[in-house]
PDB file of N, CA and C in Angstrom:
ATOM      1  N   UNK A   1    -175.321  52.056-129.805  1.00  0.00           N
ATOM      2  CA  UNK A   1    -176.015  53.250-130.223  1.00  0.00           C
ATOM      3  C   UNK A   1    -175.904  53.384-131.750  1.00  0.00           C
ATOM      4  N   UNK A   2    -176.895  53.736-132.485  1.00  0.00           N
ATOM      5  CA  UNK A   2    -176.712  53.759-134.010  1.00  0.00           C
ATOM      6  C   UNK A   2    -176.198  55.192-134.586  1.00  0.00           C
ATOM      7  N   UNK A   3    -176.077  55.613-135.538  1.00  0.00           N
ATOM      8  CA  UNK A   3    -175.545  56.534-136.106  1.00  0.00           C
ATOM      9  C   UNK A   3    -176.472  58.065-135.656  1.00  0.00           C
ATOM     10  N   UNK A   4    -177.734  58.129-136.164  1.00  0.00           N
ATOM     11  CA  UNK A   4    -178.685  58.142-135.939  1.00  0.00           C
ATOM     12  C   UNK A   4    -179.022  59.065-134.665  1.00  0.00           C
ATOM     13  N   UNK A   5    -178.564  58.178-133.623  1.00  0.00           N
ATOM     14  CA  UNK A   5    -179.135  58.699-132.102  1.00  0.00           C
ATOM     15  C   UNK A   5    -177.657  59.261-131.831  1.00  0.00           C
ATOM     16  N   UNK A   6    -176.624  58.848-132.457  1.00  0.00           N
ATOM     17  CA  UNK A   6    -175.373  59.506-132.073  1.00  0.00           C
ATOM     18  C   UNK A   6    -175.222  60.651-132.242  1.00  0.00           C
ATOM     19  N   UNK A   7    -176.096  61.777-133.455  1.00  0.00           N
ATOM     20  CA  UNK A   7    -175.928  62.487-134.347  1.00  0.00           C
ATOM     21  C   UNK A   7    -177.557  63.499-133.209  1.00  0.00           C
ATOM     22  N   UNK A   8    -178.152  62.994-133.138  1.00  0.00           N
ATOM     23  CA  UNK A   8    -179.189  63.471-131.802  1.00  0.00           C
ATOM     24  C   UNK A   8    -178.607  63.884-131.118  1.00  0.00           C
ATOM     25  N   UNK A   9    -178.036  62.887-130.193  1.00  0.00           N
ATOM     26  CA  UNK A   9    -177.573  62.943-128.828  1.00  0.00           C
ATOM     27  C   UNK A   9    -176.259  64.539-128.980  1.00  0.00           C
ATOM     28  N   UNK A  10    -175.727  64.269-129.726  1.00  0.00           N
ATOM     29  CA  UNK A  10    -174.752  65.456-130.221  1.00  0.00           C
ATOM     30  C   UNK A  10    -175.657  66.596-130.551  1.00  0.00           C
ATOM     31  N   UNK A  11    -176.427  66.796-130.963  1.00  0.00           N
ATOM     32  CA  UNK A  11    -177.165  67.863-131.463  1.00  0.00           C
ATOM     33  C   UNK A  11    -178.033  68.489-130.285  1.00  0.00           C
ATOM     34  N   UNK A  12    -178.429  67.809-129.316  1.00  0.00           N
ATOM     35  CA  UNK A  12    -178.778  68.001-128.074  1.00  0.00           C
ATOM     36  C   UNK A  12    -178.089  68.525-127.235  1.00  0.00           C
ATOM     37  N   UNK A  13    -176.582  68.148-127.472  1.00  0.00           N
ATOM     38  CA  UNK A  13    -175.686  68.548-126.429  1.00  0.00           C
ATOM     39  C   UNK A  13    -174.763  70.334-126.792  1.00  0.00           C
ATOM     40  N   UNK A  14    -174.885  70.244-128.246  1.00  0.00           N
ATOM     41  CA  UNK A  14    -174.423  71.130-128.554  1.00  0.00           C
ATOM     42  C   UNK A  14    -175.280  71.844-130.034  1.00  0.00           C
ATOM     43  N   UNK A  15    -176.268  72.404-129.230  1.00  0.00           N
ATOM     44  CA  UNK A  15    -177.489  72.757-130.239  1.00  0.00           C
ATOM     45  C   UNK A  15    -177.123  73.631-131.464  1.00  0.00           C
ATOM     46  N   UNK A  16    -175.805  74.641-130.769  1.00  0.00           N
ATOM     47  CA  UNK A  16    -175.339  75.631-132.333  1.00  0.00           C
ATOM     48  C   UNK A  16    -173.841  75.097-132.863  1.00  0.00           C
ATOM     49  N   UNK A  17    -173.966  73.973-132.828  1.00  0.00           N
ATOM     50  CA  UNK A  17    -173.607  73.046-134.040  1.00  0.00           C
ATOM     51  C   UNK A  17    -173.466  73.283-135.095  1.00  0.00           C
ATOM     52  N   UNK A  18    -172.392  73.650-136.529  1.00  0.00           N
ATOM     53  CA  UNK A  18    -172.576  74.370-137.600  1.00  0.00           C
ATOM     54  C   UNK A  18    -173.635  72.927-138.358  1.00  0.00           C
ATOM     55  N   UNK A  19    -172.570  71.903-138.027  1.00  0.00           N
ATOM     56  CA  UNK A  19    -173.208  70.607-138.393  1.00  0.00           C
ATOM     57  C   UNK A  19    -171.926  69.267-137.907  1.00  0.00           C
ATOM     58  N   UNK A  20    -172.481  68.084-137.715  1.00  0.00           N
ATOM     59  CA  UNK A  20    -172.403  67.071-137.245  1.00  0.00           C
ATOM     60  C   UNK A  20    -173.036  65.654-138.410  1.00  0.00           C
ATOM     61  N   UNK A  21    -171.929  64.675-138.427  1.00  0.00           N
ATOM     62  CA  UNK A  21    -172.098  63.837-139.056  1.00  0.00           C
ATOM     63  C   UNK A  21    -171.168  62.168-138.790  1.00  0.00           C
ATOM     64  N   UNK A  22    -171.975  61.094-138.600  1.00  0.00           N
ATOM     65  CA  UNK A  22    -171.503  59.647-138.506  1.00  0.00           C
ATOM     66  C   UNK A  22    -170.690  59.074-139.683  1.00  0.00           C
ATOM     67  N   UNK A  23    -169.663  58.781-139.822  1.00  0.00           N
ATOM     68  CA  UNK A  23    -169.337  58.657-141.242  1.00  0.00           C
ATOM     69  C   UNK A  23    -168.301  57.411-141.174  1.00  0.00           C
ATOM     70  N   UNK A  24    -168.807  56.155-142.086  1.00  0.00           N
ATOM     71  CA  UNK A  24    -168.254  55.305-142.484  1.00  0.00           C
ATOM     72  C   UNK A  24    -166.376  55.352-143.172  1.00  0.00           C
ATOM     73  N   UNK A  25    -165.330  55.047-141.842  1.00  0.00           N
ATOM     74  CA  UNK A  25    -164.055  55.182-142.419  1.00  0.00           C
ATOM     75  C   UNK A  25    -163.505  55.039-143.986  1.00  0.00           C
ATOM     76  N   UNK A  26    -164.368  53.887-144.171  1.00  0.00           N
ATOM     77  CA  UNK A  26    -163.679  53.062-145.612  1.00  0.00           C
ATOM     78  C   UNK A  26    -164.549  53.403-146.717  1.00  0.00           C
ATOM     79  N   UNK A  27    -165.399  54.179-146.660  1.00  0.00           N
ATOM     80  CA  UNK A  27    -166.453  54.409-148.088  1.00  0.00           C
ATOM     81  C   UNK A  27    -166.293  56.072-147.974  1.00  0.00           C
ATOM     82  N   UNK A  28    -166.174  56.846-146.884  1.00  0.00           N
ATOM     83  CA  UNK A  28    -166.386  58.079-146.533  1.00  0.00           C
ATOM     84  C   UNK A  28    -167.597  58.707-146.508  1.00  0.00           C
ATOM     85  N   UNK A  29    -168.534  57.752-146.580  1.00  0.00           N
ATOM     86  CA  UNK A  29    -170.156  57.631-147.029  1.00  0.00           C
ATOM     87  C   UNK A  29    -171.242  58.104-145.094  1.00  0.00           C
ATOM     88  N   UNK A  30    -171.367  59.274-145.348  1.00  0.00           N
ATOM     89  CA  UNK A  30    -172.405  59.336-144.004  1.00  0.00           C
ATOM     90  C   UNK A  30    -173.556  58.234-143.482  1.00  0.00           C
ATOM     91  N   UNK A  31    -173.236  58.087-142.589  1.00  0.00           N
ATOM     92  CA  UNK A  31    -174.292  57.411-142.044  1.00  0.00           C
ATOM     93  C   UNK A  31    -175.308  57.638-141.269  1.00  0.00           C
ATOM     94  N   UNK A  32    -175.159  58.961-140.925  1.00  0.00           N
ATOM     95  CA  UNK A  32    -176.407  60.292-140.057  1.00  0.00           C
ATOM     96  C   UNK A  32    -175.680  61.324-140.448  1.00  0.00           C
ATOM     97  N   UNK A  33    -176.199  62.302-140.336  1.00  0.00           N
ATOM     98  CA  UNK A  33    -175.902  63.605-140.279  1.00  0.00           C
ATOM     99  C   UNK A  33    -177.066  64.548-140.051  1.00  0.00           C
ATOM    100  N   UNK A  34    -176.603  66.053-139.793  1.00  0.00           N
ATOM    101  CA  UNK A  34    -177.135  67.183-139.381  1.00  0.00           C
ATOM    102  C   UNK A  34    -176.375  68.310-139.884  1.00  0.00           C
ATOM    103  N   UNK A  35    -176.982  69.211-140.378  1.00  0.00           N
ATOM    104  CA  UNK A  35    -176.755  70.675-140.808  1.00  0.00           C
ATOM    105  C   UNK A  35    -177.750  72.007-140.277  1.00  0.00           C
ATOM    106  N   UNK A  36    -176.921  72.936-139.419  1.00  0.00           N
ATOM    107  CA  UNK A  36    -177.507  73.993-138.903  1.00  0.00           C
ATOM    108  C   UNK A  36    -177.790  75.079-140.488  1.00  0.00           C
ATOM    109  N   UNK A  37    -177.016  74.589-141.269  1.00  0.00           N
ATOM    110  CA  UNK A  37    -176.474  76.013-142.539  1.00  0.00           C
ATOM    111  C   UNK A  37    -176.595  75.346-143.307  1.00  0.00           C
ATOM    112  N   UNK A  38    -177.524  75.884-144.017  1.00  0.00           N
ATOM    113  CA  UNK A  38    -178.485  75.105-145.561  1.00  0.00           C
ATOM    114  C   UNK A  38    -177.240  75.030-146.827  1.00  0.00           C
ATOM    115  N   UNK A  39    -176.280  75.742-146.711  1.00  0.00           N
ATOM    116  CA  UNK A  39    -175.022  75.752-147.757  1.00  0.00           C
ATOM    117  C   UNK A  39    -173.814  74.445-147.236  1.00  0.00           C
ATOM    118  N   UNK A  40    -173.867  74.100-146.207  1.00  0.00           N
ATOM    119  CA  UNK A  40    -173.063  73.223-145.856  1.00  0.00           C
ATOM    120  C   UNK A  40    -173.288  71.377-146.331  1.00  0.00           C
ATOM    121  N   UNK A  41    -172.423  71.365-147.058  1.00  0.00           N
ATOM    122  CA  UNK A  41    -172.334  69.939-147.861  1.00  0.00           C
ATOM    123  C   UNK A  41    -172.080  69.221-146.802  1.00  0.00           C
ATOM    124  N   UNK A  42    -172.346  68.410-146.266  1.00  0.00           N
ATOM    125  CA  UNK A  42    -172.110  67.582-145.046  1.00  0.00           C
ATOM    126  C   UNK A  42    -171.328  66.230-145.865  1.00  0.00           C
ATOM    127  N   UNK A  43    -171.626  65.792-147.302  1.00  0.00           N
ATOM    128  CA  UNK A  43    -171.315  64.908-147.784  1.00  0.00           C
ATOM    129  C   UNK A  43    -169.574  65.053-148.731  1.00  0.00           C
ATOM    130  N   UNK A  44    -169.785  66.325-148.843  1.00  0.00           N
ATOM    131  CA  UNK A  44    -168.277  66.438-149.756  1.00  0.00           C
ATOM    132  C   UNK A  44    -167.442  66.593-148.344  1.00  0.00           C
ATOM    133  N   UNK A  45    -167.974  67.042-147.024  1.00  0.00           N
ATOM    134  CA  UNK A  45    -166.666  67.363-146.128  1.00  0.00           C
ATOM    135  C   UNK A  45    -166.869  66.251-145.221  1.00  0.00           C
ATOM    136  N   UNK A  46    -167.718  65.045-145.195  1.00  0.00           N
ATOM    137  CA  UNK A  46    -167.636  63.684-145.182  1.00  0.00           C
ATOM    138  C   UNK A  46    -166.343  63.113-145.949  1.00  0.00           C
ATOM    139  N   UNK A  47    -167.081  63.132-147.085  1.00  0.00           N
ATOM    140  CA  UNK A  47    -165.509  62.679-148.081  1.00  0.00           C
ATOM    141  C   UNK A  47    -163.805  63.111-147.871  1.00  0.00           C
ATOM    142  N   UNK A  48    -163.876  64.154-147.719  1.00  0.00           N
ATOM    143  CA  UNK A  48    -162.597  64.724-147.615  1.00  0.00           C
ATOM    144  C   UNK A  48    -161.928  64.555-146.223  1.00  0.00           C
ATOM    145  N   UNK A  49    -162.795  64.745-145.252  1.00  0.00           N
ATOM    146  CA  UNK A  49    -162.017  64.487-144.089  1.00  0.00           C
ATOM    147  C   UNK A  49    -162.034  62.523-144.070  1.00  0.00           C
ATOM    148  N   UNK A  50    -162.490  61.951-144.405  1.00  0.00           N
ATOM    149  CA  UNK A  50    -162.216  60.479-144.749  1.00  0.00           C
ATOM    150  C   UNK A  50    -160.391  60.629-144.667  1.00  0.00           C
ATOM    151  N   UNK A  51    -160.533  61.100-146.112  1.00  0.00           N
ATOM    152  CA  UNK A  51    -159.108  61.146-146.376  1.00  0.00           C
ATOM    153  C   UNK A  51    -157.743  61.666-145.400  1.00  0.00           C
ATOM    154  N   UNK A  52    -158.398  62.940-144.405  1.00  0.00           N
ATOM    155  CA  UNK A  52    -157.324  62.835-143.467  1.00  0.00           C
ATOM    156  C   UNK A  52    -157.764  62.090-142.303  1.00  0.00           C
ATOM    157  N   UNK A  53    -158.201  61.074-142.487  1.00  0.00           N
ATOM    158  CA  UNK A  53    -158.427  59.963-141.574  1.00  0.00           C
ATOM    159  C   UNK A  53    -157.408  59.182-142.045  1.00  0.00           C
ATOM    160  N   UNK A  54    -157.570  58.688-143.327  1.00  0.00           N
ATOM    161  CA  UNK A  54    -156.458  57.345-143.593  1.00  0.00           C
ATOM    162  C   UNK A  54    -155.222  57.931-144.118  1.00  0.00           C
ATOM    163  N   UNK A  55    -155.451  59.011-144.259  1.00  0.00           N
ATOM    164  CA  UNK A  55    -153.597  59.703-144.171  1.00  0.00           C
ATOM    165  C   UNK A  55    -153.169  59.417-143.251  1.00  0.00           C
ATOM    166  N   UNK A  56    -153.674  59.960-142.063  1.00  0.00           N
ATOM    167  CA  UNK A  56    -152.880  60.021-140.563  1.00  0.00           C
ATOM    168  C   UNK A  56    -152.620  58.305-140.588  1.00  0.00           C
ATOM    169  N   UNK A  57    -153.916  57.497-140.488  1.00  0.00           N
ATOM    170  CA  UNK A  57    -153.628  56.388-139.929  1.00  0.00           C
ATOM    171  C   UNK A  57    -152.533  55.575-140.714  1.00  0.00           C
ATOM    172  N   UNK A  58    -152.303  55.931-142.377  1.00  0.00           N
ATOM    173  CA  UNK A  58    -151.234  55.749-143.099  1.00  0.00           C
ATOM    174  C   UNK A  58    -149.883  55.834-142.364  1.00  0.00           C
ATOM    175  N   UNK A  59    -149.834  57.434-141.938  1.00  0.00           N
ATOM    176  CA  UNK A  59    -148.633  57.868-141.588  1.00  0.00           C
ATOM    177  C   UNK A  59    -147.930  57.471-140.133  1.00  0.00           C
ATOM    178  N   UNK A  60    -148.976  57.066-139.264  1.00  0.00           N
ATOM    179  CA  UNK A  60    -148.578  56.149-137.912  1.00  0.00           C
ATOM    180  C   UNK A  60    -147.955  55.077-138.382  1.00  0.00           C
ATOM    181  N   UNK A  61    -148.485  54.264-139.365  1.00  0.00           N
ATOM    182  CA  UNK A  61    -148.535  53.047-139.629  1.00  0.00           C
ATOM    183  C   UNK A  61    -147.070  53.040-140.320  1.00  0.00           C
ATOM    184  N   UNK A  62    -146.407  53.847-141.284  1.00  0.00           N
ATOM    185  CA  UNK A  62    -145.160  54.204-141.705  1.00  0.00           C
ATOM    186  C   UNK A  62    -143.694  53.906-140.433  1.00  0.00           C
ATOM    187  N   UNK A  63    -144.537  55.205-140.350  1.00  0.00           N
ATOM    188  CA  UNK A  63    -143.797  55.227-138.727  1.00  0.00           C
ATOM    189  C   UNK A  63    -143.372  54.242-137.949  1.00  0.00           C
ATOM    190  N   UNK A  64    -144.019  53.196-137.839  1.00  0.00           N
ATOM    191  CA  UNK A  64    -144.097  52.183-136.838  1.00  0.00           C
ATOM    192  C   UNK A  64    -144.269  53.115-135.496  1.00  0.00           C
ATOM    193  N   UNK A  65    -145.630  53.442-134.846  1.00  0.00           N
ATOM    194  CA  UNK A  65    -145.914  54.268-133.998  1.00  0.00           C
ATOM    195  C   UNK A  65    -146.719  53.018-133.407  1.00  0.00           C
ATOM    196  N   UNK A  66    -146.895  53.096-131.963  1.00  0.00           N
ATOM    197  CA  UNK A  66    -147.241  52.259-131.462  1.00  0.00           C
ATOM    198  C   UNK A  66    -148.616  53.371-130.526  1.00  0.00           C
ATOM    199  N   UNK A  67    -149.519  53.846-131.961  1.00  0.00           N
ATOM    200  CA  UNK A  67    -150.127  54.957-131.084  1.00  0.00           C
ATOM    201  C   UNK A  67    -151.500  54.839-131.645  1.00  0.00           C
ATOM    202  N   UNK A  68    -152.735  55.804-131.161  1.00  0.00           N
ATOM    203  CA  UNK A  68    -154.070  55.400-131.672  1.00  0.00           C
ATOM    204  C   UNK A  68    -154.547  57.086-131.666  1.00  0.00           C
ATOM    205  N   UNK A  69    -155.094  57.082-132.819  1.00  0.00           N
ATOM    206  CA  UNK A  69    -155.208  58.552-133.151  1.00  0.00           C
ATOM    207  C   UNK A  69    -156.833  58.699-131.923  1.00  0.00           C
ATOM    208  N   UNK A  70    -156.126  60.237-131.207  1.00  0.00           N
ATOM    209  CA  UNK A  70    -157.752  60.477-130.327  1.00  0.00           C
ATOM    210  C   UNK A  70    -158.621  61.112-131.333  1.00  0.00           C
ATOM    211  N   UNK A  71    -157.993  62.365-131.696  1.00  0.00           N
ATOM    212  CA  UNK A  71    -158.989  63.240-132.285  1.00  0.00           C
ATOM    213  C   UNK A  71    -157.899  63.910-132.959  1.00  0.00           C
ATOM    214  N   UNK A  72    -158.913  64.223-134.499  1.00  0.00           N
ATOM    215  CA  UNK A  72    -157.819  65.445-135.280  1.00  0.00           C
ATOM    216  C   UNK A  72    -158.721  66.590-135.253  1.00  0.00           C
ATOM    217  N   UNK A  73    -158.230  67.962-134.610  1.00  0.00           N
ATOM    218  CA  UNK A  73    -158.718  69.413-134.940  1.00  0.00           C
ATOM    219  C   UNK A  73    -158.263  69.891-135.753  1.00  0.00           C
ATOM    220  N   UNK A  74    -158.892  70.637-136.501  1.00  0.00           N
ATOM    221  CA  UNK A  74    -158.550  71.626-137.693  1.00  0.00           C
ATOM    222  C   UNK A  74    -159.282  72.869-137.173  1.00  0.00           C
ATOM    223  N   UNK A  75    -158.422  73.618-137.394  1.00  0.00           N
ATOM    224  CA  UNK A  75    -158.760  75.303-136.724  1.00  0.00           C
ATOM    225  C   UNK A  75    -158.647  76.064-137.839  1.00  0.00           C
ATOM    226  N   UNK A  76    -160.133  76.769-138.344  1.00  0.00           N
ATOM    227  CA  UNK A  76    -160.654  77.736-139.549  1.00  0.00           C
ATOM    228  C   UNK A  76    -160.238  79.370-139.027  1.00  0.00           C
ATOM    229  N   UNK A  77    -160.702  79.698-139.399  1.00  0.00           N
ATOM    230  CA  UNK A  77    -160.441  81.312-139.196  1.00  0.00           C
ATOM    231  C   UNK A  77    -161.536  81.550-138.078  1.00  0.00           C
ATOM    232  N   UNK A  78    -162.967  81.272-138.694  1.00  0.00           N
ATOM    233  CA  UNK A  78    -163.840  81.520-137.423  1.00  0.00           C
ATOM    234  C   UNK A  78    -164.744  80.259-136.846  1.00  0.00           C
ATOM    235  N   UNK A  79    -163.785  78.535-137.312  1.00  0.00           N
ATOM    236  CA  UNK A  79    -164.623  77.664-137.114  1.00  0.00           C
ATOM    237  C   UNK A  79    -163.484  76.713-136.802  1.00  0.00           C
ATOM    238  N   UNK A  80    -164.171  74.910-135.824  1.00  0.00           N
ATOM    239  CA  UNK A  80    -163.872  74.482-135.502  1.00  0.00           C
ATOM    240  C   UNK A  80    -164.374  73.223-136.307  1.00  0.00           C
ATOM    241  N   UNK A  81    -163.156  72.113-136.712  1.00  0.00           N
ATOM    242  CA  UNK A  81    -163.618  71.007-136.895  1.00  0.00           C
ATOM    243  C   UNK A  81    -163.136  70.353-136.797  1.00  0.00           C
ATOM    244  N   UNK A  82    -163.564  69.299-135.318  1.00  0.00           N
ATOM    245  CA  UNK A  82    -163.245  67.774-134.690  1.00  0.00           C
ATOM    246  C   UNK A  82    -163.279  66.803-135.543  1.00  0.00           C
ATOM    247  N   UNK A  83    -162.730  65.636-135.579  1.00  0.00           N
ATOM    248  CA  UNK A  83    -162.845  64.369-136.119  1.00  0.00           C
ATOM    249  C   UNK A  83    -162.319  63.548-135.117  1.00  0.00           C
ATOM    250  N   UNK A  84    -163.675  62.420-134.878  1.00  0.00           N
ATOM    251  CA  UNK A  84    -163.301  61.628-133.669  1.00  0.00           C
ATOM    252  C   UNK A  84    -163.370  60.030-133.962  1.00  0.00           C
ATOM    253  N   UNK A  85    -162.790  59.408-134.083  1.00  0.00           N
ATOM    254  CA  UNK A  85    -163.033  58.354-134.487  1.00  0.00           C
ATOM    255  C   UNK A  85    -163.514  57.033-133.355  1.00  0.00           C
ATOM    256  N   UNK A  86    -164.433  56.089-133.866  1.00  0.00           N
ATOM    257  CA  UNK A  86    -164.677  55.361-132.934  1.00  0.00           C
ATOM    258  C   UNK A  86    -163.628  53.924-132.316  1.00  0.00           C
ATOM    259  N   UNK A  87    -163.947  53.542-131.714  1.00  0.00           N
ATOM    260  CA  UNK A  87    -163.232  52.915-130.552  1.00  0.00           C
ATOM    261  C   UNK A  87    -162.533  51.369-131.828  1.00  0.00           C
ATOM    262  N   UNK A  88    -163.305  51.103-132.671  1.00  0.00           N
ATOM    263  CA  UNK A  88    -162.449  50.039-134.014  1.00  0.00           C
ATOM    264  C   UNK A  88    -162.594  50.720-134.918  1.00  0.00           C
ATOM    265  N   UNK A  89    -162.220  52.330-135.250  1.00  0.00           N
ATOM    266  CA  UNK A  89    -161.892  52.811-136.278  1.00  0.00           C
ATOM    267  C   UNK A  89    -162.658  52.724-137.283  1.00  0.00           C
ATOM    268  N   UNK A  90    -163.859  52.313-137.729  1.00  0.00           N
ATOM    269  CA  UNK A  90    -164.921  51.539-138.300  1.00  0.00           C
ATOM    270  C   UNK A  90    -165.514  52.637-138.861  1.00  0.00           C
ATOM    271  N   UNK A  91    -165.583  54.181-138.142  1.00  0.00           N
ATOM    272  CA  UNK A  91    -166.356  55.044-138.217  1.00  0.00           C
ATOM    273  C   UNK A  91    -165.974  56.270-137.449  1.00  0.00           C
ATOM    274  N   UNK A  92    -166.342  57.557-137.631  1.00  0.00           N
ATOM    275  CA  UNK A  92    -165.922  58.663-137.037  1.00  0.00           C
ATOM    276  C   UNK A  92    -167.023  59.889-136.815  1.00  0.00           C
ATOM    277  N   UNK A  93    -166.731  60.246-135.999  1.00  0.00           N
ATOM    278  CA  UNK A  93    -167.710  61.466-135.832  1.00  0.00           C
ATOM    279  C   UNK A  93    -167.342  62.649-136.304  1.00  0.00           C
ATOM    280  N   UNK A  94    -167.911  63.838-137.287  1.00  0.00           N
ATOM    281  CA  UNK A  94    -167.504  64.902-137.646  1.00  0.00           C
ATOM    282  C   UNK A  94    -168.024  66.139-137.400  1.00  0.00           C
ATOM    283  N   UNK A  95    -167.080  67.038-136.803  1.00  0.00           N
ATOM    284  CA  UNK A  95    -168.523  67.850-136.393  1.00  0.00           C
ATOM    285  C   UNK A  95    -167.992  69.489-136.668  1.00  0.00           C
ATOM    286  N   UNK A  96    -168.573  70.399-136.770  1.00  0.00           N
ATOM    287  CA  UNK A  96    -167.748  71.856-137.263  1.00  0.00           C
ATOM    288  C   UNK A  96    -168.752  72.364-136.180  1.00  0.00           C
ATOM    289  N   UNK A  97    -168.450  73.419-135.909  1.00  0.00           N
ATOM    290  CA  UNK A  97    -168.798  74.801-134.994  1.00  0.00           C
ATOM    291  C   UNK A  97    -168.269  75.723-135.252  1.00  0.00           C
ATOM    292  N   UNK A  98    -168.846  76.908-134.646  1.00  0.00           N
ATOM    293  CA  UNK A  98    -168.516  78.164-134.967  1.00  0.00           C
ATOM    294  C   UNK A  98    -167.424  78.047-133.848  1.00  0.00           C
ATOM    295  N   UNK A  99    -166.151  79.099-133.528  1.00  0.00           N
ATOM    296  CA  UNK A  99    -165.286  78.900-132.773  1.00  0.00           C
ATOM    297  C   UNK A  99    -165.558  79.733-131.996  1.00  0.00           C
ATOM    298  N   UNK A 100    -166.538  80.760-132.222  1.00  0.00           N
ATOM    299  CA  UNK A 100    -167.109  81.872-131.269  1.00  0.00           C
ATOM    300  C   UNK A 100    -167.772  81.844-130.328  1.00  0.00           C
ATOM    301  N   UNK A 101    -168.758  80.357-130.293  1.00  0.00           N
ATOM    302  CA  UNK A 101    -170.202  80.007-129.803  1.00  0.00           C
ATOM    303  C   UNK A 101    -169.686  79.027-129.266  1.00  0.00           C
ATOM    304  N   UNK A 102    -168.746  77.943-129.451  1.00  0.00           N
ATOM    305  CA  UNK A 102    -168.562  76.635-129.204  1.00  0.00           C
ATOM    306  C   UNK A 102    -167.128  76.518-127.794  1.00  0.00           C
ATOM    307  N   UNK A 103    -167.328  76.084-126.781  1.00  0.00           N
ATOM    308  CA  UNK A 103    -166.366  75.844-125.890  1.00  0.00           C
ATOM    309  C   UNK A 103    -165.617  74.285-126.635  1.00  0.00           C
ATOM    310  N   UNK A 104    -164.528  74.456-126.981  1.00  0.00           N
ATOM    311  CA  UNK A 104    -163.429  73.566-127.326  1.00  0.00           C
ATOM    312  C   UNK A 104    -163.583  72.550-126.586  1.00  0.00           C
ATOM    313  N   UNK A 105    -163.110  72.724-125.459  1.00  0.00           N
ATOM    314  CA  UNK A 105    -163.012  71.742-124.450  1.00  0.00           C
ATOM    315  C   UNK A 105    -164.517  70.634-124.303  1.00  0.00           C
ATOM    316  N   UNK A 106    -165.389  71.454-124.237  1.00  0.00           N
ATOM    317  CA  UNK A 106    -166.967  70.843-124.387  1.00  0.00           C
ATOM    318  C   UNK A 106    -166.932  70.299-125.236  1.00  0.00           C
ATOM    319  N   UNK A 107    -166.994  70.914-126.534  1.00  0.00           N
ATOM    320  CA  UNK A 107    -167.282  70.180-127.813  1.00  0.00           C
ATOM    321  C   UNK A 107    -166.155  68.669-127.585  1.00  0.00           C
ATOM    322  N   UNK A 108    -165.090  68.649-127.055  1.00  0.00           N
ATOM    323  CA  UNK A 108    -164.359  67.550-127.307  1.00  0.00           C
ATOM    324  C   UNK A 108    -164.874  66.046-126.414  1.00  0.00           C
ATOM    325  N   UNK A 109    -165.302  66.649-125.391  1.00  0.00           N
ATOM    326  CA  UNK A 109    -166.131  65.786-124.058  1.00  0.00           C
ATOM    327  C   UNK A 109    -167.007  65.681-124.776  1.00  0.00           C
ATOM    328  N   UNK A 110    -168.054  66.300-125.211  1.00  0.00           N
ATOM    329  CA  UNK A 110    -169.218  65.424-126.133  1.00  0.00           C
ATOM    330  C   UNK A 110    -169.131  64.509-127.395  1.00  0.00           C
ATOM    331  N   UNK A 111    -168.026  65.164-127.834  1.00  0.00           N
ATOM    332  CA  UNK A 111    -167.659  63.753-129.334  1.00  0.00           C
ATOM    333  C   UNK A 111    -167.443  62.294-128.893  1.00  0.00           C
ATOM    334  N   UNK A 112    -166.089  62.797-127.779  1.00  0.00           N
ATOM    335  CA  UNK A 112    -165.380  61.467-127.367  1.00  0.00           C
ATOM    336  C   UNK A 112    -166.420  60.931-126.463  1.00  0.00           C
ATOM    337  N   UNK A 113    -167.471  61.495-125.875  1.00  0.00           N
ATOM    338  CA  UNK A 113    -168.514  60.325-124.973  1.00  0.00           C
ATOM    339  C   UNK A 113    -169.239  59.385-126.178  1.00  0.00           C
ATOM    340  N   UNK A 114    -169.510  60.394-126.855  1.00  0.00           N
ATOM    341  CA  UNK A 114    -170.851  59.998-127.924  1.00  0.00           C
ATOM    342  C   UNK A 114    -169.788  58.748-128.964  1.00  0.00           C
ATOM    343  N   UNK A 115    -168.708  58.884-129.054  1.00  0.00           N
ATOM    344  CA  UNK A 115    -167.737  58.367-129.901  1.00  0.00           C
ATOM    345  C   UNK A 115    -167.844  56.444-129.591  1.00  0.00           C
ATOM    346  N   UNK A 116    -167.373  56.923-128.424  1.00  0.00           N
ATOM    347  CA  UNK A 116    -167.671  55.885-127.163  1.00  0.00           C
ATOM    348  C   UNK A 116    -168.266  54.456-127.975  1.00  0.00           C
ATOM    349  N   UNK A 117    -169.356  54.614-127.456  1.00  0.00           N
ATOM    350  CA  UNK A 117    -170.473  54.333-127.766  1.00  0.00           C
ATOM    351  C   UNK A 117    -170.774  53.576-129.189  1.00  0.00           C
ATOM    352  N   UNK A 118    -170.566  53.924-130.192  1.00  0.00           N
ATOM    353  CA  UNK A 118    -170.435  53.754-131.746  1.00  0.00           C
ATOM    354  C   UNK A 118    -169.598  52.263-132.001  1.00  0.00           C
ATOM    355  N   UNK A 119    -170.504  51.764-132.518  1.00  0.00           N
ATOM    356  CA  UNK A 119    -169.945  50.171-132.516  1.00  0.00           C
ATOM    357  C   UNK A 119    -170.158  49.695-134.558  1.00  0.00           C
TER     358      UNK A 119
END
């Protein structure tokens, strides 16, 4: 599945989506994206969550953890944002919601299917 239809298929599933984006681990560079909210940089919070991508995977790696990151949540005041990474780490899915509108549990079943998938 390409970036593209990943970023569809998500947007389909969870239509009030703040926004959703495919994003290259090692450049932090989007590779699809979507924005419900015309103020939302999809590309600077591309970039930044990059970075707590290869923190964490830094800090396993310290560790000597014999573990594979599923998903990192970050919990806003009135928003939600998943980071799911794909199955060779290659790439990740990013996605924010409102925490009001959005079932947690859902939103997490649709990343990790769509995640899946991402080659």
């Amino acid at each position: 599945m390409t970036p593209q239809e990943t970023v569809a298929g998500i947007r389909a599933q969870l239509p009030t989506l703040l926004a959703v984006a495919v994003v290259e681990t090692e450049t932090g560079m989007p590779l699809a994206s979507h924005s419900n909210l015309a103020d939302f940089d999809i590309e600077t919070a591309a970039a930044y969550n990059t970075e707590v991508i290869k923190s964490k995977l830094k800090a396993i790696q310290a560790l000597k953890l014999k573990q594979l990151v599923q998903d990192v949540l970050l919990t806003l005041t009135d928003q939600l944002h998943l980071i799911k990474l794909s199955p060779n780490a290659q790439m990740f899915i990013y996605l924010a919601v409102n925490a009001a509108d959005t079932n947690l549990a859902q939103a997490r079943q649709v990343v990790k299917a769509h995640s899946a998938s991402l080659n």
